[in-house]
Protein backbone atom coordinates (compact mmCIF):
# COMPACT_ATOMS: atom_id res chain seq x y z
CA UNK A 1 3.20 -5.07 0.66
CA UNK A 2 1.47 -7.65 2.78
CA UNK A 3 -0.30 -10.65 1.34
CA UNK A 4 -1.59 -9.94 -2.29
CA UNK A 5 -5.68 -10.70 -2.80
CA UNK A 6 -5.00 -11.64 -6.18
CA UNK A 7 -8.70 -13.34 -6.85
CA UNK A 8 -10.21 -9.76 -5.47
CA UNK A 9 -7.93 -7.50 -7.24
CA UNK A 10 -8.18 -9.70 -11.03
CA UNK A 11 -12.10 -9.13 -10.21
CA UNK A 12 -12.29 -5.74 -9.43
CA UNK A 13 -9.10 -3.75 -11.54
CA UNK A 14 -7.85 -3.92 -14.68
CA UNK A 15 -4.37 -5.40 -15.48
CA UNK A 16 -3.42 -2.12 -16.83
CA UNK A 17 -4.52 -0.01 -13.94
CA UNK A 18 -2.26 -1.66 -11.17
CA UNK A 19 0.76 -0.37 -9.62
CA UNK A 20 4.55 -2.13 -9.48
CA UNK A 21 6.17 -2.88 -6.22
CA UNK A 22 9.43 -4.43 -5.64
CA UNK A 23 10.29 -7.01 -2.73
CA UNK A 24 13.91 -5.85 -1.63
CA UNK A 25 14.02 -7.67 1.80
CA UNK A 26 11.64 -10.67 3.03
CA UNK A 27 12.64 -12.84 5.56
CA UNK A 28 11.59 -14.02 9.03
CA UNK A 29 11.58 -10.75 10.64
CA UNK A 30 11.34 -7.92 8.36
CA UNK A 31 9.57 -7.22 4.94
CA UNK A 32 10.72 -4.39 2.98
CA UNK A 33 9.25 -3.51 -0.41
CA UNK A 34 9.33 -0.22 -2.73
CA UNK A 35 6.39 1.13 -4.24
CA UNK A 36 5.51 3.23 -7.56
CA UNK A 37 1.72 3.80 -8.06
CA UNK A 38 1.03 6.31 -11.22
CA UNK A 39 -2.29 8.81 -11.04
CA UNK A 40 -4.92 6.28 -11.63
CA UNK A 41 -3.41 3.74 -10.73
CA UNK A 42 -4.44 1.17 -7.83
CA UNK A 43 -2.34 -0.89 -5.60
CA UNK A 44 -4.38 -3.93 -6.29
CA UNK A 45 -6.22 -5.56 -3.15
CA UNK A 46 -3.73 -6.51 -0.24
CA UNK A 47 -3.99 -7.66 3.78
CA UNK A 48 -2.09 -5.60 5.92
CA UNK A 49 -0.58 -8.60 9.36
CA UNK A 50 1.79 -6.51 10.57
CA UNK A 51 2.41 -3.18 11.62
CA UNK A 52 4.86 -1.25 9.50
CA UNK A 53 6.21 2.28 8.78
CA UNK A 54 5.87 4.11 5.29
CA UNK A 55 8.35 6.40 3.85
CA UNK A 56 6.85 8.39 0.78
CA UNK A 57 9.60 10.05 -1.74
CA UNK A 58 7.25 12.22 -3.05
CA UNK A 59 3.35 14.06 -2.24
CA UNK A 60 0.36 12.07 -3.49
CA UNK A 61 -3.13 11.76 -2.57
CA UNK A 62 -5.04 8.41 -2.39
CA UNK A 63 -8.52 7.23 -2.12
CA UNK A 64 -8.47 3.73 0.44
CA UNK A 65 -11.03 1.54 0.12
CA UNK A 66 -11.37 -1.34 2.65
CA UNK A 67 -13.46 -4.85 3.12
CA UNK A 68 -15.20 -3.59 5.60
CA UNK A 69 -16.62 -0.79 3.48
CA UNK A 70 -14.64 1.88 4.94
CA UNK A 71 -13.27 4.12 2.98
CA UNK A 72 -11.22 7.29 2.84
CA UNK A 73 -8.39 9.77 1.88
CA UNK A 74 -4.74 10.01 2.73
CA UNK A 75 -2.55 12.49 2.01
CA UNK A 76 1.17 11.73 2.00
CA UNK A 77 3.71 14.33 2.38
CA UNK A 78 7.15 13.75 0.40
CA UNK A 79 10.11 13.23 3.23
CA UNK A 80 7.99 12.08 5.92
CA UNK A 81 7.70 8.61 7.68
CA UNK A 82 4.69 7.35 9.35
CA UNK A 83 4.12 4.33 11.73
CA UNK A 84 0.95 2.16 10.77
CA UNK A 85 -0.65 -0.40 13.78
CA UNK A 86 -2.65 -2.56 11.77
CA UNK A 87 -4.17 -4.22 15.01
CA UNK A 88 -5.69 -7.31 13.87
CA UNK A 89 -4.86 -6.80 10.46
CA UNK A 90 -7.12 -5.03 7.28
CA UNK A 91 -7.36 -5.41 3.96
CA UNK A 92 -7.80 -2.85 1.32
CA UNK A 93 -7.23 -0.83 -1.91
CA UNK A 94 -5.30 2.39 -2.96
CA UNK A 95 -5.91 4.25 -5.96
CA UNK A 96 -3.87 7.36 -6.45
CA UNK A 97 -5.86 10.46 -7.05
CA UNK A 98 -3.27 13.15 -7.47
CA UNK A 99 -1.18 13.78 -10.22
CA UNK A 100 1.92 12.64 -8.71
CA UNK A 101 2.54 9.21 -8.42
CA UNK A 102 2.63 7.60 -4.91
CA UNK A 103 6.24 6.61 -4.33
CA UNK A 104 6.92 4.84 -1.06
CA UNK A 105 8.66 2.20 0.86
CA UNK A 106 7.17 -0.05 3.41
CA UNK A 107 9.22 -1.78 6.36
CA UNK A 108 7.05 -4.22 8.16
CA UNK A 109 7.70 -5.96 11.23
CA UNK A 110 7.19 -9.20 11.06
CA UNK A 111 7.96 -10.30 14.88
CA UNK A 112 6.67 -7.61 17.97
């Protein structure tokens, strides 16, 4: 996960209703982490700098909500990887809707 918005996210979510995620590579060029985010559960507010790909272990459906006031629903499909461009970067919010939890691991790319 990119940068954590910890102010927003302590605001906005309750301790109890946040996600875990696990840092298994950081370094100069590549950021790896592994995800686990039960049904209700939330993400907690994070920027997205860098384009990255997502590999989800299992079907969920979230509800994204952004800073900009965009917001949305994503469907991910178990066994399937998807490349993200960021652009200049976003921040935002994922609550999973479904009953499955959202199980994923994101590979960013820190240099182009």
């Amino acid at each position: 996960m990119s940068r954590k918005l910890d102010e927003k996210t302590e605001y906005e979510t309750p301790k109890d209703k946040i996600g875990h995620y696990d840092v298994l590579i950081d370094n100069d060029i590549t950021r790896i982490t592994f995800h686990r985010i039960e049904s209700g559960e939330n993400s907690g507010w994070h920027r997205h700098e860098h384009n990255y790909v997502g590999y989800h272990f299992q079907s969920s459906e979230v509800k994204i909500d952004r800073t900009d006031g965009k917001e949305g629903t994503m469907f991910s499909q178990a066994g399937v990887a998807t490349f993200y461009d960021v652009g200049d970067g976003f921040e935002h919010n994922v609550t999973v809707k479904s009953g499955s939890a959202l199980m994923a691991l994101e590979i960013e790319y820190k240099k182009p």
